[in-house]
PDB file of N, CA and C in Angstrom:
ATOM      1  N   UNK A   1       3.411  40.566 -49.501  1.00  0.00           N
ATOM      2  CA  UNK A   1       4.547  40.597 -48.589  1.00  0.00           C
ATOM      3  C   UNK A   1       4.086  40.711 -47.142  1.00  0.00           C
ATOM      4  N   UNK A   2       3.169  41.497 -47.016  1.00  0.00           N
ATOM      5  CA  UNK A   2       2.346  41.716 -45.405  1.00  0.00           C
ATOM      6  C   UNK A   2       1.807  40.690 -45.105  1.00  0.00           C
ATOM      7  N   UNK A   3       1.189  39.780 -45.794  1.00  0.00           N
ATOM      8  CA  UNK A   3       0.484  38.455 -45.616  1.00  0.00           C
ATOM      9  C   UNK A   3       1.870  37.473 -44.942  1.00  0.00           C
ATOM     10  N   UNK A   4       2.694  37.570 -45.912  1.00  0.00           N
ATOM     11  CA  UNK A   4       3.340  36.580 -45.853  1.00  0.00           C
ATOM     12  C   UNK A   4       4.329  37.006 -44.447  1.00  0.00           C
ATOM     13  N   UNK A   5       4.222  38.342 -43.352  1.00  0.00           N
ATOM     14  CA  UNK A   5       5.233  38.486 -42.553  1.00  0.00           C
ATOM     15  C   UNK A   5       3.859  38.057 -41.228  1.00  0.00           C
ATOM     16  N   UNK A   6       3.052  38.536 -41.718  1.00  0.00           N
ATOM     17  CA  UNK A   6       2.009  38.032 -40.504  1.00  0.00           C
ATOM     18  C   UNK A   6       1.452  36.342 -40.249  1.00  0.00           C
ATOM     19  N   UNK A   7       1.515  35.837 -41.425  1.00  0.00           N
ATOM     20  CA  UNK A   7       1.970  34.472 -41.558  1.00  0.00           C
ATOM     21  C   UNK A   7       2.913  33.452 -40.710  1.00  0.00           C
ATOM     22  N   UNK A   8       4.145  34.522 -40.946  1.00  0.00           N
ATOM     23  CA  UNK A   8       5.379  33.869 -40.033  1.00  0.00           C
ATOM     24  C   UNK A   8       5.239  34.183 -39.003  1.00  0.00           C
ATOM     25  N   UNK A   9       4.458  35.288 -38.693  1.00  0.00           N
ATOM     26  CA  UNK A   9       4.629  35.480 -37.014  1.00  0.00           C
ATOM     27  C   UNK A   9       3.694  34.838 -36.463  1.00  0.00           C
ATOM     28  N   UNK A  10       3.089  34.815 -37.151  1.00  0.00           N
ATOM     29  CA  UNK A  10       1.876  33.546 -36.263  1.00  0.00           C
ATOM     30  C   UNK A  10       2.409  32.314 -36.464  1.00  0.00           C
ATOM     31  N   UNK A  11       2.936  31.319 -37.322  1.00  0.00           N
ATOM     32  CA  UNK A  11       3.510  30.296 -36.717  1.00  0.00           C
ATOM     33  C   UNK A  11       4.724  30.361 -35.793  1.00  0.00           C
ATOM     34  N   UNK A  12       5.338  31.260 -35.939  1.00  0.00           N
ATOM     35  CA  UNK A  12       6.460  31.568 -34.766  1.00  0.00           C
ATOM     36  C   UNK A  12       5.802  31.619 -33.159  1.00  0.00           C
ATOM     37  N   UNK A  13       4.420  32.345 -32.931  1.00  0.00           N
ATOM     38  CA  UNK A  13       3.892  32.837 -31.994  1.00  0.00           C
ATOM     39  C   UNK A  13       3.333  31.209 -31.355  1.00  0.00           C
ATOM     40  N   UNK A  14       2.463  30.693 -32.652  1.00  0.00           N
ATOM     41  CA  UNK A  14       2.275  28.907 -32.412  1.00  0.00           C
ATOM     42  C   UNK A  14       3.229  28.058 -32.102  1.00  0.00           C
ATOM     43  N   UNK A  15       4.528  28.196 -32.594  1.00  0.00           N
ATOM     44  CA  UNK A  15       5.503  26.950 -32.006  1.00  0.00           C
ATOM     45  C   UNK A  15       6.189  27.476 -30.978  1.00  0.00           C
ATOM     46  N   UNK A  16       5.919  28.908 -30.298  1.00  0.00           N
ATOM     47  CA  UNK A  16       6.741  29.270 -28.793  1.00  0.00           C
ATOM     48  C   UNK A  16       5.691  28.455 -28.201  1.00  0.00           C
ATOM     49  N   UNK A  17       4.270  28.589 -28.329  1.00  0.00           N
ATOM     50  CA  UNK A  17       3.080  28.527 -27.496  1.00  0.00           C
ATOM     51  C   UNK A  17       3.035  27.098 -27.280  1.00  0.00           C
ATOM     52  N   UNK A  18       3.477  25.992 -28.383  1.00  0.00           N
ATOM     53  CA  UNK A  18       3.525  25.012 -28.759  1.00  0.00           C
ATOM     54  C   UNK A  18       4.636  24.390 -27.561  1.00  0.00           C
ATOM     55  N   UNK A  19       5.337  24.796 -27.533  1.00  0.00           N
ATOM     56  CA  UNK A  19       6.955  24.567 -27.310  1.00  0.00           C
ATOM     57  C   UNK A  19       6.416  24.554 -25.123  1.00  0.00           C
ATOM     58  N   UNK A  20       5.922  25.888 -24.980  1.00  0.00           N
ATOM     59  CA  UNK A  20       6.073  26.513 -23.692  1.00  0.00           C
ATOM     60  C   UNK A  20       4.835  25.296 -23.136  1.00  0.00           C
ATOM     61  N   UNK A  21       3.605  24.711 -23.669  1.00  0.00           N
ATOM     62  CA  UNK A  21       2.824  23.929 -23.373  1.00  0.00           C
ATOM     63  C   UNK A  21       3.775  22.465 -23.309  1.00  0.00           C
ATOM     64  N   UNK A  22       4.305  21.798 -24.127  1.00  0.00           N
ATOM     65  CA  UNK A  22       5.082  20.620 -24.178  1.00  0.00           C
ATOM     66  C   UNK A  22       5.476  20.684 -23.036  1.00  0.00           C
ATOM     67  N   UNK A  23       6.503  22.154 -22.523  1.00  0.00           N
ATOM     68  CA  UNK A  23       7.499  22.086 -21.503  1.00  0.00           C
ATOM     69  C   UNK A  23       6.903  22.031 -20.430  1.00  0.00           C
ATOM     70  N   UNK A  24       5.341  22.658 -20.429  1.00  0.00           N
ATOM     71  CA  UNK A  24       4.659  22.631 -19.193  1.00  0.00           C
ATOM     72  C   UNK A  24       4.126  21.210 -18.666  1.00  0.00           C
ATOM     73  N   UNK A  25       3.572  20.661 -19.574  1.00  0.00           N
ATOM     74  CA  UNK A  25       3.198  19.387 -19.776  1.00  0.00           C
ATOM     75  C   UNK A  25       4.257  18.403 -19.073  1.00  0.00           C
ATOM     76  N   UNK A  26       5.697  18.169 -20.214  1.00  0.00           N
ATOM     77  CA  UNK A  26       6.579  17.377 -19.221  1.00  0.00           C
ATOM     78  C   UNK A  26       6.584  17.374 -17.748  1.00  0.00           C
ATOM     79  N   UNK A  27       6.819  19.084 -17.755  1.00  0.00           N
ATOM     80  CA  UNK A  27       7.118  19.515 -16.037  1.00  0.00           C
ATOM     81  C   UNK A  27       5.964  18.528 -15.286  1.00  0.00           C
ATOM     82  N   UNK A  28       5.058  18.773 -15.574  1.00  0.00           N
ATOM     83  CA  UNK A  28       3.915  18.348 -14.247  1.00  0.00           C
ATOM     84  C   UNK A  28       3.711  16.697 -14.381  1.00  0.00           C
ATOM     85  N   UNK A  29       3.945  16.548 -15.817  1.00  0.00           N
ATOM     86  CA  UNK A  29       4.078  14.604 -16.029  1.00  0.00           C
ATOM     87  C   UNK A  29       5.207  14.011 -14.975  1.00  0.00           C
ATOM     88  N   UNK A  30       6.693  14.487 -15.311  1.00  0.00           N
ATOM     89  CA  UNK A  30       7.465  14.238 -14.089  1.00  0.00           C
ATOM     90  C   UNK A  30       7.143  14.451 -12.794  1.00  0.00           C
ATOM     91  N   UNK A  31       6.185  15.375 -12.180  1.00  0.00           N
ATOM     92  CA  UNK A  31       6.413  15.701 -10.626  1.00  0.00           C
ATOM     93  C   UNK A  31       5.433  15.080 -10.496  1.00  0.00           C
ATOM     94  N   UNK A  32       4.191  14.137 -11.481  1.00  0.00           N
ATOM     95  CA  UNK A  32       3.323  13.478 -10.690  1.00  0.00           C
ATOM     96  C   UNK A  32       4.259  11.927 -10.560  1.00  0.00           C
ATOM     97  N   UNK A  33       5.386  11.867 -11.584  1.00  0.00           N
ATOM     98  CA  UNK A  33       5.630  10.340 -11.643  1.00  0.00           C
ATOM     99  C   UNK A  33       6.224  10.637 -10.280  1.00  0.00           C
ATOM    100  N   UNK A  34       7.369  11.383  -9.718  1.00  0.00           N
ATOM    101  CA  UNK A  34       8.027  11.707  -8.591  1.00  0.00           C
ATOM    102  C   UNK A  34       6.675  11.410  -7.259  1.00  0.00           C
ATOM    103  N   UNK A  35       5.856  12.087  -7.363  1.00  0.00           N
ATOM    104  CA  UNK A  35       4.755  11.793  -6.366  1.00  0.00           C
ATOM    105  C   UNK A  35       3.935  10.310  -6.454  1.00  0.00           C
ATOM    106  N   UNK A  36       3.707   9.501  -7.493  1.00  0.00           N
ATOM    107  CA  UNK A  36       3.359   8.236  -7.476  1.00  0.00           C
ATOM    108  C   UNK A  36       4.575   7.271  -7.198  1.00  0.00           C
ATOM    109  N   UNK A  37       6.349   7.556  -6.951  1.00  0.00           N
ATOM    110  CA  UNK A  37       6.997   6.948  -6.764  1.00  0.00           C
ATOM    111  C   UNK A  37       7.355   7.295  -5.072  1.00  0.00           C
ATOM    112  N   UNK A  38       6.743   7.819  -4.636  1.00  0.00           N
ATOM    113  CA  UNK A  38       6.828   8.731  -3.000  1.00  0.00           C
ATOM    114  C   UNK A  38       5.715   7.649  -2.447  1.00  0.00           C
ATOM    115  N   UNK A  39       4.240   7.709  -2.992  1.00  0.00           N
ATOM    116  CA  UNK A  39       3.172   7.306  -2.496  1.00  0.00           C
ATOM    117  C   UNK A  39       3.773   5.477  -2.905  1.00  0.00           C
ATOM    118  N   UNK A  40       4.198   5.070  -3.685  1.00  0.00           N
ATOM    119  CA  UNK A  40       4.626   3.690  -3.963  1.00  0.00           C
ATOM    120  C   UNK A  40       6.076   3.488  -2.697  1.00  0.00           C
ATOM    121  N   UNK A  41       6.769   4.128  -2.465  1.00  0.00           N
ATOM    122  CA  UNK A  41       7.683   3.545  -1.408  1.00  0.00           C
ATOM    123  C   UNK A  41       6.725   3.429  -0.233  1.00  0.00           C
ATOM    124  N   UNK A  42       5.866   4.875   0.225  1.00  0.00           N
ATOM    125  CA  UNK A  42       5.272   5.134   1.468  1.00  0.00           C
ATOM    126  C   UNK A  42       3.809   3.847   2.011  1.00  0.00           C
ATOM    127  N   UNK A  43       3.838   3.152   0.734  1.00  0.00           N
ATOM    128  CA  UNK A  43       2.303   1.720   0.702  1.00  0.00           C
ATOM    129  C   UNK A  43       3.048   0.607   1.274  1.00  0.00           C
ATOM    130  N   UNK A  44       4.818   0.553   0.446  1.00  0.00           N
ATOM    131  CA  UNK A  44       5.473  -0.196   0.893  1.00  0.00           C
ATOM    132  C   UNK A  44       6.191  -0.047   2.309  1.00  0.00           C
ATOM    133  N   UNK A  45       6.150   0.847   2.856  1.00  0.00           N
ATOM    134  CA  UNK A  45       6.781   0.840   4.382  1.00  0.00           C
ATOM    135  C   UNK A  45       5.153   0.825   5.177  1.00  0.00           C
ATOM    136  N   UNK A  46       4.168   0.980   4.645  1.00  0.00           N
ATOM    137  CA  UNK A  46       3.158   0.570   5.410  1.00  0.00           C
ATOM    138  C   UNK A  46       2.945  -0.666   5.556  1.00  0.00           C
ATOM    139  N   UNK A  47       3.011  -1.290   4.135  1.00  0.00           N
ATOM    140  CA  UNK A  47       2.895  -3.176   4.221  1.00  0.00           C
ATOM    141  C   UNK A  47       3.653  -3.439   5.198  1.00  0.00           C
ATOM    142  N   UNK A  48       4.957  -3.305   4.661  1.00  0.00           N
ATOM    143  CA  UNK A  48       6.180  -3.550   5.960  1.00  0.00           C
ATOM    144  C   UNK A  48       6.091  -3.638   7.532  1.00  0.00           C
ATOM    145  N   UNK A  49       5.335  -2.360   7.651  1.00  0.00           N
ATOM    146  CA  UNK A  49       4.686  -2.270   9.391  1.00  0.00           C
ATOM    147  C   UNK A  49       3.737  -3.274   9.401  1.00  0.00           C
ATOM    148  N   UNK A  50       2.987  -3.153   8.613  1.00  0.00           N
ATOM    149  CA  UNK A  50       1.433  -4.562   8.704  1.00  0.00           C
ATOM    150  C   UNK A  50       1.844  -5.356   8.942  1.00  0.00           C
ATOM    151  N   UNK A  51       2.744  -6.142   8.265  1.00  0.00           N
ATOM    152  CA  UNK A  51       3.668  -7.506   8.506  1.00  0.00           C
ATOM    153  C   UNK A  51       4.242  -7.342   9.542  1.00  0.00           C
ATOM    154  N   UNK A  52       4.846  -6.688  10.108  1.00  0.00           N
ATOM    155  CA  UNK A  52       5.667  -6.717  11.324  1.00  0.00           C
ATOM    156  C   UNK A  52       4.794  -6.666  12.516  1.00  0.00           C
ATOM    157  N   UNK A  53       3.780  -5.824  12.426  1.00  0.00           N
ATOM    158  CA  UNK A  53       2.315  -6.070  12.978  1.00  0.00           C
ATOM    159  C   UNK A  53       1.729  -7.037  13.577  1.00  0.00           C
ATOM    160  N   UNK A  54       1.636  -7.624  12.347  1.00  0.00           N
ATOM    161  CA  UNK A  54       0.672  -8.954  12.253  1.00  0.00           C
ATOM    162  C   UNK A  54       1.689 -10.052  12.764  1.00  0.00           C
ATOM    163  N   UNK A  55       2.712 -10.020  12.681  1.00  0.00           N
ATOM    164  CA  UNK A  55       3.390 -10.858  13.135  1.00  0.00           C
ATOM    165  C   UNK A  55       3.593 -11.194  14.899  1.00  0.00           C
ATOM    166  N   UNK A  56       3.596  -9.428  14.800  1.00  0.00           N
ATOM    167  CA  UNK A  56       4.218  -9.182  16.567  1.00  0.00           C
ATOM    168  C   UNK A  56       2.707  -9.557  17.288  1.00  0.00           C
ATOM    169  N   UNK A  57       1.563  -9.566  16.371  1.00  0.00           N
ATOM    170  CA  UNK A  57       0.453 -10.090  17.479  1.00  0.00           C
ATOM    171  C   UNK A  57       0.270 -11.747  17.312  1.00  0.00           C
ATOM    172  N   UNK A  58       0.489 -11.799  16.061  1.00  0.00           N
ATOM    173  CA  UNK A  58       0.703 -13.911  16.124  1.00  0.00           C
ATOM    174  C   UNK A  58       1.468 -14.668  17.135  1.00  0.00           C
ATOM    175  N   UNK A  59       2.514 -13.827  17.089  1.00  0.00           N
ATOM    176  CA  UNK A  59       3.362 -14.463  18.570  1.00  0.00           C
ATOM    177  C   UNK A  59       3.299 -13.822  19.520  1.00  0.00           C
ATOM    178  N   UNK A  60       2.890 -13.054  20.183  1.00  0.00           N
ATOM    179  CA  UNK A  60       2.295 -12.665  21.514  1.00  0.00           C
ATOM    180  C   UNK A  60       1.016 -13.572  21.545  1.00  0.00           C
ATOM    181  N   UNK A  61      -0.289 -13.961  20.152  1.00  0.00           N
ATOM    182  CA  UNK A  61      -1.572 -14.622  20.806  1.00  0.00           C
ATOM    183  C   UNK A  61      -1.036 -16.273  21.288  1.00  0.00           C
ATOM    184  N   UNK A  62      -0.063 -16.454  20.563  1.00  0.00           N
ATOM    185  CA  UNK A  62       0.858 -18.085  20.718  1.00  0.00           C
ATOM    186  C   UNK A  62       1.329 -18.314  21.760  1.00  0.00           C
ATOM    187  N   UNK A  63       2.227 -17.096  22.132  1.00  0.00           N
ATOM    188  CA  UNK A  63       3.074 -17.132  23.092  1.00  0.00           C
ATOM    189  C   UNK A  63       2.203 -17.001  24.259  1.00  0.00           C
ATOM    190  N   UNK A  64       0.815 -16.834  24.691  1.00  0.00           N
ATOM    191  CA  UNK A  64      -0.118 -16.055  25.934  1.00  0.00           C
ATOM    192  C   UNK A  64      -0.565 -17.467  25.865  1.00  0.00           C
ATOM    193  N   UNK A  65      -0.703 -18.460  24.502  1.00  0.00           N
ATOM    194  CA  UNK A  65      -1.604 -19.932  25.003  1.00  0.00           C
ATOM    195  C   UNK A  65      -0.377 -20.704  25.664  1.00  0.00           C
ATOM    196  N   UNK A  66       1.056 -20.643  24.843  1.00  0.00           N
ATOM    197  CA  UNK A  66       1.945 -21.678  25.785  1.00  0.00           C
ATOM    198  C   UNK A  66       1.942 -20.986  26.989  1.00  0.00           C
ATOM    199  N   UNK A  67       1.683 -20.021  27.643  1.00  0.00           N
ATOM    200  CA  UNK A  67       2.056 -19.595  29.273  1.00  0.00           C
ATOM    201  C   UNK A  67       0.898 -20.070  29.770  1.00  0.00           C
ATOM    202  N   UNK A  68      -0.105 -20.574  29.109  1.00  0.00           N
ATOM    203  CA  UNK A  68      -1.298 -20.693  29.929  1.00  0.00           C
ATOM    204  C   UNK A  68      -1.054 -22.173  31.104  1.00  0.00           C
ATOM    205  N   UNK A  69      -2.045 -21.540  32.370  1.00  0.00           N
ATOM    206  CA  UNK A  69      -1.236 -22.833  33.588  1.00  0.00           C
ATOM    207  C   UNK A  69      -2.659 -24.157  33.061  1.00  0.00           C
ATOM    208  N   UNK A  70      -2.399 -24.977  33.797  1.00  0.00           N
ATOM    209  CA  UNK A  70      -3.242 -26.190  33.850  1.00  0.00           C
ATOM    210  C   UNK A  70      -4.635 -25.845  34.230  1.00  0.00           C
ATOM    211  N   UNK A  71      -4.644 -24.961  35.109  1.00  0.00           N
ATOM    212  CA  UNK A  71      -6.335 -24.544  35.308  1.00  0.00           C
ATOM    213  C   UNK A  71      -7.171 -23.929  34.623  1.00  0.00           C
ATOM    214  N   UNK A  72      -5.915 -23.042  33.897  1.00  0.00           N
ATOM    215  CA  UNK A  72      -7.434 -22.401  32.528  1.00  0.00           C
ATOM    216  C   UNK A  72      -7.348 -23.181  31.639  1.00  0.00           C
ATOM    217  N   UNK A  73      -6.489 -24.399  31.376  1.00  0.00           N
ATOM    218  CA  UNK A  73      -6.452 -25.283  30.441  1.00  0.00           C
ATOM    219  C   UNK A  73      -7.864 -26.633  30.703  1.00  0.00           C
ATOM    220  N   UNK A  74      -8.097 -26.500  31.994  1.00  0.00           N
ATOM    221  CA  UNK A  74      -8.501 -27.154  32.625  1.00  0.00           C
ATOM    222  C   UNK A  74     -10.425 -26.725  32.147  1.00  0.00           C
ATOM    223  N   UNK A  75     -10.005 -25.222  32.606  1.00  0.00           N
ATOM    224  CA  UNK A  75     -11.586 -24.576  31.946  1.00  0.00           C
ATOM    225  C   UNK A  75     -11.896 -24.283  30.947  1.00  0.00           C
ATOM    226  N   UNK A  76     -10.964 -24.345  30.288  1.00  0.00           N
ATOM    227  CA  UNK A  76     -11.603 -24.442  28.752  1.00  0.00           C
ATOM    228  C   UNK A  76     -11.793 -25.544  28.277  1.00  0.00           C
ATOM    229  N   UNK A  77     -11.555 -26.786  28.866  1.00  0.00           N
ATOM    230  CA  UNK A  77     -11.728 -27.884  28.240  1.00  0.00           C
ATOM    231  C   UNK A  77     -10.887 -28.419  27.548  1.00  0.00           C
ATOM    232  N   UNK A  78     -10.138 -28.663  27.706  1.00  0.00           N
ATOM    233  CA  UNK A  78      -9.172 -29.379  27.137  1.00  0.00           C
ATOM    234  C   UNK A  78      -7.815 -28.466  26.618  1.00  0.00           C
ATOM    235  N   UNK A  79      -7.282 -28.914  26.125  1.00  0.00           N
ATOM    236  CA  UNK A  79      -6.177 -27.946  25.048  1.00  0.00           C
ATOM    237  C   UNK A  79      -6.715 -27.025  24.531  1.00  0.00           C
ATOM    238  N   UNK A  80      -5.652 -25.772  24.543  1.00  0.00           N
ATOM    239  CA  UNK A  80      -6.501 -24.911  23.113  1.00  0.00           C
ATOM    240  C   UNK A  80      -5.941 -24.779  22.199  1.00  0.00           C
ATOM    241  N   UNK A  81      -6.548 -24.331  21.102  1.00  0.00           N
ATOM    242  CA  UNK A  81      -6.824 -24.828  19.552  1.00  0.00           C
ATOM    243  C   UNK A  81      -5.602 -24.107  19.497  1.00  0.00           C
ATOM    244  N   UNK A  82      -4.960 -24.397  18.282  1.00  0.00           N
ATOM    245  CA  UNK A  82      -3.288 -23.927  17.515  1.00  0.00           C
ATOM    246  C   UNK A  82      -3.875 -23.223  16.537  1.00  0.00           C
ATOM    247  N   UNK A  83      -5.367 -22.929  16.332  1.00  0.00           N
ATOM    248  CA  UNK A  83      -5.979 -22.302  15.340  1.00  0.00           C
ATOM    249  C   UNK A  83      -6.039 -20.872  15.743  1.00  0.00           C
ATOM    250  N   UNK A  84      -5.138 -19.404  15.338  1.00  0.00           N
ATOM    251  CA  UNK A  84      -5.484 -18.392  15.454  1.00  0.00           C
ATOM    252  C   UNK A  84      -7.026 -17.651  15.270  1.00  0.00           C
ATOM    253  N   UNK A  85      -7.760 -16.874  15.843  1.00  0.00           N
ATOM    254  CA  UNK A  85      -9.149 -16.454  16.304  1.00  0.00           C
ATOM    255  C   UNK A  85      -9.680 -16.004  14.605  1.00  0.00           C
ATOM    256  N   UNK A  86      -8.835 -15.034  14.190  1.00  0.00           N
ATOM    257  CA  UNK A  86      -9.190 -14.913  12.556  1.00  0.00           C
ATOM    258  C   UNK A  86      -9.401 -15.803  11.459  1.00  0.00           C
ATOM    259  N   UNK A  87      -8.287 -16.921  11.830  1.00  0.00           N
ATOM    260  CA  UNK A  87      -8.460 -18.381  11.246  1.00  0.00           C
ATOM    261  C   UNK A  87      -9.834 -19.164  11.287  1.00  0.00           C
ATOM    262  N   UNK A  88      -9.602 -19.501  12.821  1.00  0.00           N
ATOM    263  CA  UNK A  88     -11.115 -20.124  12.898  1.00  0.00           C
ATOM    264  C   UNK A  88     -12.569 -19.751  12.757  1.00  0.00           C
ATOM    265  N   UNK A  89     -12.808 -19.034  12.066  1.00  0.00           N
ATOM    266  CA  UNK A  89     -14.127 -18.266  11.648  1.00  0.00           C
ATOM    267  C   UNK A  89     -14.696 -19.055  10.634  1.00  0.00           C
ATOM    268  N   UNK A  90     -13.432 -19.714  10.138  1.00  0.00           N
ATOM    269  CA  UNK A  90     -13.474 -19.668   8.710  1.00  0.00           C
ATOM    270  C   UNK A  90     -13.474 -21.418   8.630  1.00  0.00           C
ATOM    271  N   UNK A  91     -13.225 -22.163   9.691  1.00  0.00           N
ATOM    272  CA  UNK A  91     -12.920 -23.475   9.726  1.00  0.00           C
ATOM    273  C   UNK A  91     -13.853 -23.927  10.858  1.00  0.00           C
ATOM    274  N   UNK A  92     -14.556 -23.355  11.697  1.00  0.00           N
ATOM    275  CA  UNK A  92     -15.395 -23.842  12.308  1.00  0.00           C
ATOM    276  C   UNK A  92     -14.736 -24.022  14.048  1.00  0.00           C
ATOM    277  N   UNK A  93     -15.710 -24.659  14.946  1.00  0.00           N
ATOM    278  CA  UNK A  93     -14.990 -24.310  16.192  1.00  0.00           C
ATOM    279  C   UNK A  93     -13.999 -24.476  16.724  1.00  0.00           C
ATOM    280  N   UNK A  94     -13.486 -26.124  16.220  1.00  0.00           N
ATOM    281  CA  UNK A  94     -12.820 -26.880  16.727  1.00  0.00           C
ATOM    282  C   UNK A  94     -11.961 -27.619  15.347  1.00  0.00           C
ATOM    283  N   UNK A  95     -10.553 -27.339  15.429  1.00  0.00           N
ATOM    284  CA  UNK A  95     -10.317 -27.939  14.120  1.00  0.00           C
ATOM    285  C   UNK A  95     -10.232 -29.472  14.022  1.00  0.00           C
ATOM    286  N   UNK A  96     -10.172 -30.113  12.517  1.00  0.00           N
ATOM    287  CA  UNK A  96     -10.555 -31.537  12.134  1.00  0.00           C
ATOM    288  C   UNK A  96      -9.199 -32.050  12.321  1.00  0.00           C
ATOM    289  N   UNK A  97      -8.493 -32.892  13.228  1.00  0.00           N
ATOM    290  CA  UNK A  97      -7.262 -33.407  12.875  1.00  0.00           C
ATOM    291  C   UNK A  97      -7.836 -35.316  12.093  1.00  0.00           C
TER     292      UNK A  97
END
């Protein structure tokens, strides 16, 4: 009979322990998904700025060659290239029309 009450209390003592680990477990599984869905909006409002970025300097480097007058057009030799500076690294000096 003593066997069998110390028995039950030890699986009783195992499925609180059981139970209180699960619950702990969930808990911290949710607050990391909550924190990888924080860090996933916060990559996306960074892209967002990059692009808006990258954009706002594409047309300011565009917009600085159409203002250019006839004399620095003159010293650089001819027209200048429609090829952005990051672009042409990659295509050589002068592009192939």
């Amino acid at each position: 009979r003593q066997r069998e009450l110390e028995h039950d209390a030890k699986q009783t003592v195992s499925r609180r322990v059981q139970g209180i680990v699960r619950n702990e477990f969930r808990t911290e599984i949710n607050n990391k998904e909550m924190e990888l869905l924080q860090v996933d909006r916060r990559l996306n409002e960074a892209r967002l700025t990059m692009d808006r970025l990258r954009a706002c300097i594409i047309s300011t480097y565009y917009g600085q060659i159409n203002q250019t007058g006839s004399s620095e057009m003159s010293r650089m030799n001819g027209p200048p290239s429609s090829i952005h500076p990051s672009v042409k690294k990659y295509l050589g000096k002068r592009p192939s029309h």
